[in-house]
N, C-alpha and C. Protein backbone atom coordinates (compact mmCIF):
# COMPACT_ATOMS: atom_id res chain seq x y z
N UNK A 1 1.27 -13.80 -75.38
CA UNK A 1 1.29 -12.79 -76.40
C UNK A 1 0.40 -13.22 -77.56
N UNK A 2 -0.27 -12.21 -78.02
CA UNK A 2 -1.24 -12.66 -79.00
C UNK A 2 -0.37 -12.42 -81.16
N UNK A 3 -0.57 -13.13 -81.19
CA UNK A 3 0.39 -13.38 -82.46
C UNK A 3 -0.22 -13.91 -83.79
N UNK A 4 -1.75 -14.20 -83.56
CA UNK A 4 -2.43 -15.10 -84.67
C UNK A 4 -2.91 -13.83 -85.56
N UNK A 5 -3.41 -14.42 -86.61
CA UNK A 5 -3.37 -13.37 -87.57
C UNK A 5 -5.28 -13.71 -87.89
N UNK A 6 -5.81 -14.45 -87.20
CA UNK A 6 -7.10 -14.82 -87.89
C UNK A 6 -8.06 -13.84 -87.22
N UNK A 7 -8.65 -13.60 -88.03
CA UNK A 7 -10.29 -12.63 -88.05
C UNK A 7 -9.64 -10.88 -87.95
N UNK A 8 -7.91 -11.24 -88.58
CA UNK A 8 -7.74 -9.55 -88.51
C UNK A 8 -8.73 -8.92 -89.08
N UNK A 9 -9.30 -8.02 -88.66
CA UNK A 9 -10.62 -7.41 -89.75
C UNK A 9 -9.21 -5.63 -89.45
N UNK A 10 -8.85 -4.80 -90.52
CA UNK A 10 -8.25 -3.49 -89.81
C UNK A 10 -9.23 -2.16 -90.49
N UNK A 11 -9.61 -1.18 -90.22
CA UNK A 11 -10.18 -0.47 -90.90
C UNK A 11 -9.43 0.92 -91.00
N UNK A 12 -9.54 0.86 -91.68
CA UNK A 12 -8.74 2.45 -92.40
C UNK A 12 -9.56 3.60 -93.14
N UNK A 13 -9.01 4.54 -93.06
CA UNK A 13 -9.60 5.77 -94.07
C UNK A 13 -9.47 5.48 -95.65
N UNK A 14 -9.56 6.40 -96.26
CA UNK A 14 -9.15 6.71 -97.57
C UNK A 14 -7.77 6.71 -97.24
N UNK A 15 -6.87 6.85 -98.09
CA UNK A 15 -5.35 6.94 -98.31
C UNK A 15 -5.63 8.42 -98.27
N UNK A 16 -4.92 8.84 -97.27
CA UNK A 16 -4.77 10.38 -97.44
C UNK A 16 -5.30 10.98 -96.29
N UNK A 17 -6.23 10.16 -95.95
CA UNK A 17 -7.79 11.36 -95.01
C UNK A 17 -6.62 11.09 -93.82
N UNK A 18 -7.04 11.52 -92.96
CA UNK A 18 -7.14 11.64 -91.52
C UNK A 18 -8.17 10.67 -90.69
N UNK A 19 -8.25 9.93 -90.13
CA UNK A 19 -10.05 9.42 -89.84
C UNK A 19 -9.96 9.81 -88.26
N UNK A 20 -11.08 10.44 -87.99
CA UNK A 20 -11.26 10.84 -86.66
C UNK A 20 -12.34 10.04 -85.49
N UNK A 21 -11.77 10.22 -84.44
CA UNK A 21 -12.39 9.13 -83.52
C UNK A 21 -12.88 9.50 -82.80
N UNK A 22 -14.19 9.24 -81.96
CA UNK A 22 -14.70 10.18 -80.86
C UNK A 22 -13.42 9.38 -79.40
N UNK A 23 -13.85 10.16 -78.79
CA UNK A 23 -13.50 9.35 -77.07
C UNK A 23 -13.63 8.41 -76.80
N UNK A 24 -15.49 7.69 -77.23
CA UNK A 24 -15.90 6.48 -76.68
C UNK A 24 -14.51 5.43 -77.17
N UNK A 25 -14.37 5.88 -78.86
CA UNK A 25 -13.38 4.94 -79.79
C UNK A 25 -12.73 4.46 -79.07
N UNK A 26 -11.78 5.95 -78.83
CA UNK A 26 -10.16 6.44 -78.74
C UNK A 26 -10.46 4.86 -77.19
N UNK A 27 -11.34 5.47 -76.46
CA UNK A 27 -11.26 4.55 -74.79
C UNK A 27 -11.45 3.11 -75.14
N UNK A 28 -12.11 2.80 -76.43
CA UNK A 28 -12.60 1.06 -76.38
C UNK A 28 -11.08 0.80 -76.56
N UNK A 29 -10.27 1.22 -77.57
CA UNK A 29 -9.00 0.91 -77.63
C UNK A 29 -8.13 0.42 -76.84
N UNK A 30 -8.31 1.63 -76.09
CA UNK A 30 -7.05 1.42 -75.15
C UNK A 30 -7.59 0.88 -73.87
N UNK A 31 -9.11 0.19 -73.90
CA UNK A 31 -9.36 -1.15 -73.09
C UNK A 31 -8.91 -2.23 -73.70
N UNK A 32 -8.89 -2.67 -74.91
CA UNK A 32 -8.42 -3.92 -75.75
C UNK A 32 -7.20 -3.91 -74.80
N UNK A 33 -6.57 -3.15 -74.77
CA UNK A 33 -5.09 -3.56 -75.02
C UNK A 33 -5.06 -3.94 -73.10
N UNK A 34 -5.51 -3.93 -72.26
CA UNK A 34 -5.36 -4.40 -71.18
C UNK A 34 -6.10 -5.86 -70.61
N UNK A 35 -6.61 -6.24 -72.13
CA UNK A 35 -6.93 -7.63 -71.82
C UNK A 35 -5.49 -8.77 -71.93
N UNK A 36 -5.51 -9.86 -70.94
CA UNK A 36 -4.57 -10.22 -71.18
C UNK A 36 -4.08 -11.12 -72.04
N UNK A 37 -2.66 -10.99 -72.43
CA UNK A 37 -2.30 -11.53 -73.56
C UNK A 37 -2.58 -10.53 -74.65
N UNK A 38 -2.55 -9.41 -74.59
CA UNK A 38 -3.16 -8.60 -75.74
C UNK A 38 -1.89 -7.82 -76.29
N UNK A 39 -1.79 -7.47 -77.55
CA UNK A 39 -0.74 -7.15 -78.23
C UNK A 39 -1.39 -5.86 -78.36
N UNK A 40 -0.85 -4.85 -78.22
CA UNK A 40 -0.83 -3.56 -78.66
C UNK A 40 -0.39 -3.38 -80.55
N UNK A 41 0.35 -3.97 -80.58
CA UNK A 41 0.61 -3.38 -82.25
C UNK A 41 -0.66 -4.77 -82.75
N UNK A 42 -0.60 -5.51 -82.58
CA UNK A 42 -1.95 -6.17 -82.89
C UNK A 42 -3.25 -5.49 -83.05
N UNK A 43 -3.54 -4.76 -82.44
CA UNK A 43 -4.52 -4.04 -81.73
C UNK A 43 -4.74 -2.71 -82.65
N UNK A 44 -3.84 -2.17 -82.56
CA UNK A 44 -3.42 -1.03 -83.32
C UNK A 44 -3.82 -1.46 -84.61
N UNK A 45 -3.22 -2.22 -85.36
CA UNK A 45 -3.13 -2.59 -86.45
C UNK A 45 -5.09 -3.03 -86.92
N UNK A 46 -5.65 -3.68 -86.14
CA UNK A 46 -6.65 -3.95 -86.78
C UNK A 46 -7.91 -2.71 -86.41
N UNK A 47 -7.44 -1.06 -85.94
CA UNK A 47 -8.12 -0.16 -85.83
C UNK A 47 -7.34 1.15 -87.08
N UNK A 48 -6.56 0.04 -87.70
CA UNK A 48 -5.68 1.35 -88.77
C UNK A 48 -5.15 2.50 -87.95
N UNK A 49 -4.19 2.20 -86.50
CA UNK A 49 -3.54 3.17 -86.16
C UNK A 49 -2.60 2.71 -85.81
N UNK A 50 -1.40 3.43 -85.54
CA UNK A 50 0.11 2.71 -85.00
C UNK A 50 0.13 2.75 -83.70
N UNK A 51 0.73 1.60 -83.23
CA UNK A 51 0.77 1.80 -81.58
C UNK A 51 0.98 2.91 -80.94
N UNK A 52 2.09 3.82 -81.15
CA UNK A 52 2.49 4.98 -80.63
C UNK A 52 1.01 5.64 -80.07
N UNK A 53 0.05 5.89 -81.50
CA UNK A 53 -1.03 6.55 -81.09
C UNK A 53 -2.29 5.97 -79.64
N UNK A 54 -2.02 4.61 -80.01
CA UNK A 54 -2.51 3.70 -78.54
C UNK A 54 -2.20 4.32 -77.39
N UNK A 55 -0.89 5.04 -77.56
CA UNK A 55 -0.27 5.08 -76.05
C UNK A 55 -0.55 7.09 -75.93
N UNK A 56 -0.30 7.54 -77.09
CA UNK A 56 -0.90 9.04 -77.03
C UNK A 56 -2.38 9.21 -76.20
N UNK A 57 -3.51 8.34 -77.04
CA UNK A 57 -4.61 8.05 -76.68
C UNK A 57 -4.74 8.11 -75.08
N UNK A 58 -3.76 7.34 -74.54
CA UNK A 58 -3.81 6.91 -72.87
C UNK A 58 -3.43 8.30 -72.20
N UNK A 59 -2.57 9.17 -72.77
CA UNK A 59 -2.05 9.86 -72.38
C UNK A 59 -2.71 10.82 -72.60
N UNK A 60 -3.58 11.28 -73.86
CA UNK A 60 -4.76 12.04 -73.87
C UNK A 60 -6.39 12.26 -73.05
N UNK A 61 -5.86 10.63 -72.78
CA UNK A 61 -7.54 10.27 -71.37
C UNK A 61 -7.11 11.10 -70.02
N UNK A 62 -5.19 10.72 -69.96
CA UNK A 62 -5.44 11.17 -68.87
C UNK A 62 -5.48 12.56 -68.44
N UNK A 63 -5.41 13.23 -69.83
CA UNK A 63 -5.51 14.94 -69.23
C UNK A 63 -7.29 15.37 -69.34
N UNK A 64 -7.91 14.47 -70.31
CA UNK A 64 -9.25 14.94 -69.80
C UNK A 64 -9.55 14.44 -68.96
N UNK A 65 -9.39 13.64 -67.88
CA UNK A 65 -9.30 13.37 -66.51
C UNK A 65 -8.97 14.16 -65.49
N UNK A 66 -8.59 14.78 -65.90
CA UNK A 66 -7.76 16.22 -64.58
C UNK A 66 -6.35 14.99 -64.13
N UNK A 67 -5.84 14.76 -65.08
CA UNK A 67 -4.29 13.83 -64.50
C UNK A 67 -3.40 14.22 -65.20
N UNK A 68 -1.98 14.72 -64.25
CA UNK A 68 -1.22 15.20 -64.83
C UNK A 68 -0.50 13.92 -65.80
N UNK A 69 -0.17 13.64 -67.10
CA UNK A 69 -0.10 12.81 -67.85
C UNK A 69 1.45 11.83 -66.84
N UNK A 70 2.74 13.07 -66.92
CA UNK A 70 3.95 12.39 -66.33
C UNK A 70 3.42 11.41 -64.70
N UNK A 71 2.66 12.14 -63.75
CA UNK A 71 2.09 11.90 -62.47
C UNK A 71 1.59 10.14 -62.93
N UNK A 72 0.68 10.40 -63.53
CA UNK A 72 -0.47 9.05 -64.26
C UNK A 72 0.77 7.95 -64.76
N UNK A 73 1.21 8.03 -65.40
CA UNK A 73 2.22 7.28 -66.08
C UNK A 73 3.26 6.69 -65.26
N UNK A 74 3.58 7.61 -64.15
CA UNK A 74 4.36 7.14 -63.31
C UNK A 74 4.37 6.35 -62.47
N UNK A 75 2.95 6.51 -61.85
CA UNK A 75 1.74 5.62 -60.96
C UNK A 75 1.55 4.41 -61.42
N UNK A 76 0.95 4.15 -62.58
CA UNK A 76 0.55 2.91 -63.17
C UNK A 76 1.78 2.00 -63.34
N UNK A 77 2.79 2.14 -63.92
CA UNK A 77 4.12 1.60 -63.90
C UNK A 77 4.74 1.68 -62.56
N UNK A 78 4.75 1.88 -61.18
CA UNK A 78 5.04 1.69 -59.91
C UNK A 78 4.10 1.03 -59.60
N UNK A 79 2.57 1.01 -59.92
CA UNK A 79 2.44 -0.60 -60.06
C UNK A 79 1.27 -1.66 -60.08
N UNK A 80 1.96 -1.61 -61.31
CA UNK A 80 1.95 -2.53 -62.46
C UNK A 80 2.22 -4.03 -61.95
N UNK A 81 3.14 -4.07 -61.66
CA UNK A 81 3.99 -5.21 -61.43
C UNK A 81 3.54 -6.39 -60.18
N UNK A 82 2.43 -5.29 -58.69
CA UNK A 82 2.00 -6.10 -57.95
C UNK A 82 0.85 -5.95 -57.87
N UNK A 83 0.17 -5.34 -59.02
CA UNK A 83 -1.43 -5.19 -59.47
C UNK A 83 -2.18 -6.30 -60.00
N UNK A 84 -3.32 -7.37 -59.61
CA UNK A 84 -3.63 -8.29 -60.06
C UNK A 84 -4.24 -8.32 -61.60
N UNK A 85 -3.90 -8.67 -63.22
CA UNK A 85 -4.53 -8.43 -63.59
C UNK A 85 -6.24 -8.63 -64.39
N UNK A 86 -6.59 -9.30 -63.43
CA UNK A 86 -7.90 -9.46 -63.41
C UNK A 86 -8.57 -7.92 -63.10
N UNK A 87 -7.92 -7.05 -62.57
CA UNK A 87 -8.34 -5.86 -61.85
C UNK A 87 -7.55 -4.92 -62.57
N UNK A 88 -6.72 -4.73 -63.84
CA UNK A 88 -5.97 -3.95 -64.69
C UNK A 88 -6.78 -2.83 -65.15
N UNK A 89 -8.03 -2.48 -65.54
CA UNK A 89 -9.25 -1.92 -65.56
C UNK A 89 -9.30 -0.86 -64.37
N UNK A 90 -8.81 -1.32 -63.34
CA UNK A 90 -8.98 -0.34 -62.40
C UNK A 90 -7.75 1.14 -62.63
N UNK A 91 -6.53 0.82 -62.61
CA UNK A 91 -5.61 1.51 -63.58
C UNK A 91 -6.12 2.64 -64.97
N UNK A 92 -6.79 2.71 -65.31
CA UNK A 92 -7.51 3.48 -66.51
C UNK A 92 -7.83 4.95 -66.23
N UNK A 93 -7.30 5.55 -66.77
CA UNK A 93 -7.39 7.62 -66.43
C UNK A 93 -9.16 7.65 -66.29
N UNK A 94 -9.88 7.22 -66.64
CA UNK A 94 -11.27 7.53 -65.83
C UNK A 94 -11.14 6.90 -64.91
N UNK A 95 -10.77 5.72 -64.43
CA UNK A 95 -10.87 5.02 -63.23
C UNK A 95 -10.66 5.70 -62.05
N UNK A 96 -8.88 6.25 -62.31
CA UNK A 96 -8.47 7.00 -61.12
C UNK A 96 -8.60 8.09 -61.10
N UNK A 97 -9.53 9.23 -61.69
CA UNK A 97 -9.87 10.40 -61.53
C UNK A 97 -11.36 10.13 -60.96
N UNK A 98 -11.84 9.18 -60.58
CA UNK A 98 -13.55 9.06 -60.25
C UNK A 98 -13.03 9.24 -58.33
C-alpha cells in the first residue's frame, strides 16, 4: 500500500469552480490506480478529486465503451482475484470492448 506523502504535488481549481477533465485525464487516472501498490485515495488526492469520483470515472469508461456498467463491474471482480497483475491493464473498459 502506498502511504508516503513525498512529491504529493495535488492540483485543484479555484475554490468554487468545477474543473473539467477531458477522457484522456479522466483514463490516465484510473490507470494510476492499477499500478501496484497504488492507493486510490492517494491518487485521488494528488488530482484534487475524491476517490468515489475515481471509481464513477471507471464506470463512466465503461458506458462509452458499449459496457453495460453493472455487467463490467461484475466481470472484473469475478476476476480479479486469479488475474495476474502484471496484466491488470488488460481489465480496463477500452480493453474489453476492443
Amino acid at each position: 500500500m502506498d502511504t508516503s506523502r513525498q512529491g504529493l504535488e495535488v492540483k485543484t481549481a479555484s475554490k468554487g469552480k468545477r474543473q473539467r477533465r477531458s477522457i484522456a485525464e479522466k483514463r490516465q487516472i484510473v490507470e494510476e490506480t492499477l499500478v501496484e501498490g497504488a492507493s486510490v485515495a492517494r491518487i485521488a488526492r494528488t488530482h484534487g478529486v475524491n476517490a468515489n469520483q475515481v471509481f464513477y470515472s471507471l464506470i463512466g469508461s465503461a458506458q462509452l465503451n458499449g459496457l453495460d456498467p453493472e455487467t463490467y463491474l461484475s466481470n472484473v471482480v469475478a476476476r480479479l482475484a486469479d488475474h495476474p497483475i502484471n496484466r491488470i491493464q488488460e481489465l480496463l473498459p477500452w480493453k474489453l470492448s476492443a
